[in-house]
Protein backbone atom coordinates (compact mmCIF):
# COMPACT_ATOMS: atom_id res chain seq x y z
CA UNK A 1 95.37 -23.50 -87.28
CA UNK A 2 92.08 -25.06 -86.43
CA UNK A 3 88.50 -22.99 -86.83
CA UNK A 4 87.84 -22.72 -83.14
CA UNK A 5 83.86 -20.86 -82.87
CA UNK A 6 84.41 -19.22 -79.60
CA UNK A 7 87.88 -17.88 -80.38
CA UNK A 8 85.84 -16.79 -83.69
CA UNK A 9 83.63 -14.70 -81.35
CA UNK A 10 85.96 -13.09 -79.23
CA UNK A 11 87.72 -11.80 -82.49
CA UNK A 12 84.83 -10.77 -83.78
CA UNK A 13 83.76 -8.79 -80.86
CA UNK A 14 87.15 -7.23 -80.69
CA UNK A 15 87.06 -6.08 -84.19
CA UNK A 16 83.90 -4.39 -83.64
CA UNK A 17 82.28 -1.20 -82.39
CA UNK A 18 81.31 -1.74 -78.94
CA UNK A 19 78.06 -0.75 -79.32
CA UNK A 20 78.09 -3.57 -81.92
CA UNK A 21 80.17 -6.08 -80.07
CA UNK A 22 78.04 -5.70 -76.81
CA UNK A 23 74.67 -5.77 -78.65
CA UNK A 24 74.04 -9.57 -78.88
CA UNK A 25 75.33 -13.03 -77.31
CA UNK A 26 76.81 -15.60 -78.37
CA UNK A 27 74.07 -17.24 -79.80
CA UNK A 28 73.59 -14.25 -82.11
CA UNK A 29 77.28 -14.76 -83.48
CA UNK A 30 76.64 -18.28 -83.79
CA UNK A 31 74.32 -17.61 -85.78
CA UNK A 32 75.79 -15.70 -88.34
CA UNK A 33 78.90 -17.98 -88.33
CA UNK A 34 76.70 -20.64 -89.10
CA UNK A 35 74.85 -18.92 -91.87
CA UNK A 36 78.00 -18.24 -93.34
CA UNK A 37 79.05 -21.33 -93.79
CA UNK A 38 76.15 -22.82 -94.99
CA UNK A 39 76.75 -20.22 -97.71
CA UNK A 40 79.78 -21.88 -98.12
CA UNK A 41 78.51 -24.91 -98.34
CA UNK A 42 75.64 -24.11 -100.80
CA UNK A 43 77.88 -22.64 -103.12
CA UNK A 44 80.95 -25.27 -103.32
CA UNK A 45 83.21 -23.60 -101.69
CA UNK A 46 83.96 -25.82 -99.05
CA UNK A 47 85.48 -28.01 -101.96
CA UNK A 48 89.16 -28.38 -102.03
CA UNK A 49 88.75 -28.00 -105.98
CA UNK A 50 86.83 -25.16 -105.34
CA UNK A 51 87.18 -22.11 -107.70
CA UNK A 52 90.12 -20.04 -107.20
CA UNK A 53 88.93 -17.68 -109.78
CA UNK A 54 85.82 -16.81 -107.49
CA UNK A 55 85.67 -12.78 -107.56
CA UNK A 56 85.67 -11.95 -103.84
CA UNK A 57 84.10 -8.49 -103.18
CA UNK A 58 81.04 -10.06 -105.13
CA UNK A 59 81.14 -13.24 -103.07
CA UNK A 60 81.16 -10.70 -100.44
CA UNK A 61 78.24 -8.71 -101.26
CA UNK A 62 76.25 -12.42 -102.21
CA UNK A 63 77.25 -14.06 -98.42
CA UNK A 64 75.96 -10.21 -97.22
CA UNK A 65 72.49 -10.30 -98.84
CA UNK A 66 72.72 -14.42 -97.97
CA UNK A 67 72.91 -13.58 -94.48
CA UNK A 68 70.33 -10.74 -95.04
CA UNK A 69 67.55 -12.85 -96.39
CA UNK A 70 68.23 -15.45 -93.78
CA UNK A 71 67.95 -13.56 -90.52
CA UNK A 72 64.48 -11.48 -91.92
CA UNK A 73 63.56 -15.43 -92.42
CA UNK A 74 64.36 -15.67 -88.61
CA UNK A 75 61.40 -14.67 -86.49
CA UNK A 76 63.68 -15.43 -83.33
CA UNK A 77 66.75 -13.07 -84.61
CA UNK A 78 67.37 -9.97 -83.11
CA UNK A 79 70.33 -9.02 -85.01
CA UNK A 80 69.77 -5.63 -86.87
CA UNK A 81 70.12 -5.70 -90.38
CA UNK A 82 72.79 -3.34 -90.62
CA UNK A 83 75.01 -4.91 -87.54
CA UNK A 84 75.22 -7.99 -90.38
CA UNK A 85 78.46 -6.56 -92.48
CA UNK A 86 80.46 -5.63 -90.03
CA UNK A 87 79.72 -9.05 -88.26
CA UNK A 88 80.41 -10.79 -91.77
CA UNK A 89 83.54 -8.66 -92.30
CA UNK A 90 85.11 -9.57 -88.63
CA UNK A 91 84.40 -13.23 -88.90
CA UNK A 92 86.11 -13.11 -92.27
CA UNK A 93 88.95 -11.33 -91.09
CA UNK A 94 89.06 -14.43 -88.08
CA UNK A 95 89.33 -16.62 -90.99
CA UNK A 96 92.41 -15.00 -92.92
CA UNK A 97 94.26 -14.76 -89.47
CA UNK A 98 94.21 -18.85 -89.25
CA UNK A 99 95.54 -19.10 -92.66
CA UNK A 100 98.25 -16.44 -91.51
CA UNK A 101 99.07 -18.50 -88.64
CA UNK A 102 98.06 -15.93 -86.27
């Protein structure tokens, strides 16, 4: 299956809290997809030959702090720091369900 953003957003605000989920738009989870694949991008693993040997609970934690850094960066955010992981986490989980077929 095909990456589709707003299908990424309506999972994401499924898999959430409400209080989370209802807390920002669209734009907000735009956002954060975006800043996670820029991560991506930065650090090759976008590649097909990318690394398979890549230990994921540390890529984890780096995309995490990634996102972290970039949204205090962003004076127009309003995304609260601690909203990021679960955000991360759901998007993520959006992500295995297309390789899954889902």
């Amino acid at each position: 299956m095909e990456y589709d953003e707003n299908k990424a957003i309506e999972y994401m605000r499924r898999s959430l809290p409400d209080d989370v989920a209802k807390s920002y738009d669209d734009d907000e989870y735009l956002n954060v997809i975006d800043l996670i694949w820029d991560f991506y991008e930065e650090n090759g693993l976008l590649d097909i030959d990318g690394d398979e040997d890549i230990e994921e609970d540390a890529l984890l934690d780096d995309l995490i702090e990634y996102a972290k850094r970039m949204i205090k960066k962003d004076k127009s955010a309003v995304m609260r720091l601690e909203h990021i992981e679960p955000i991360i986490k759901a998007e993520i989980e959006y992500e295995s369900t297309l390789d899954e077929g889902i």
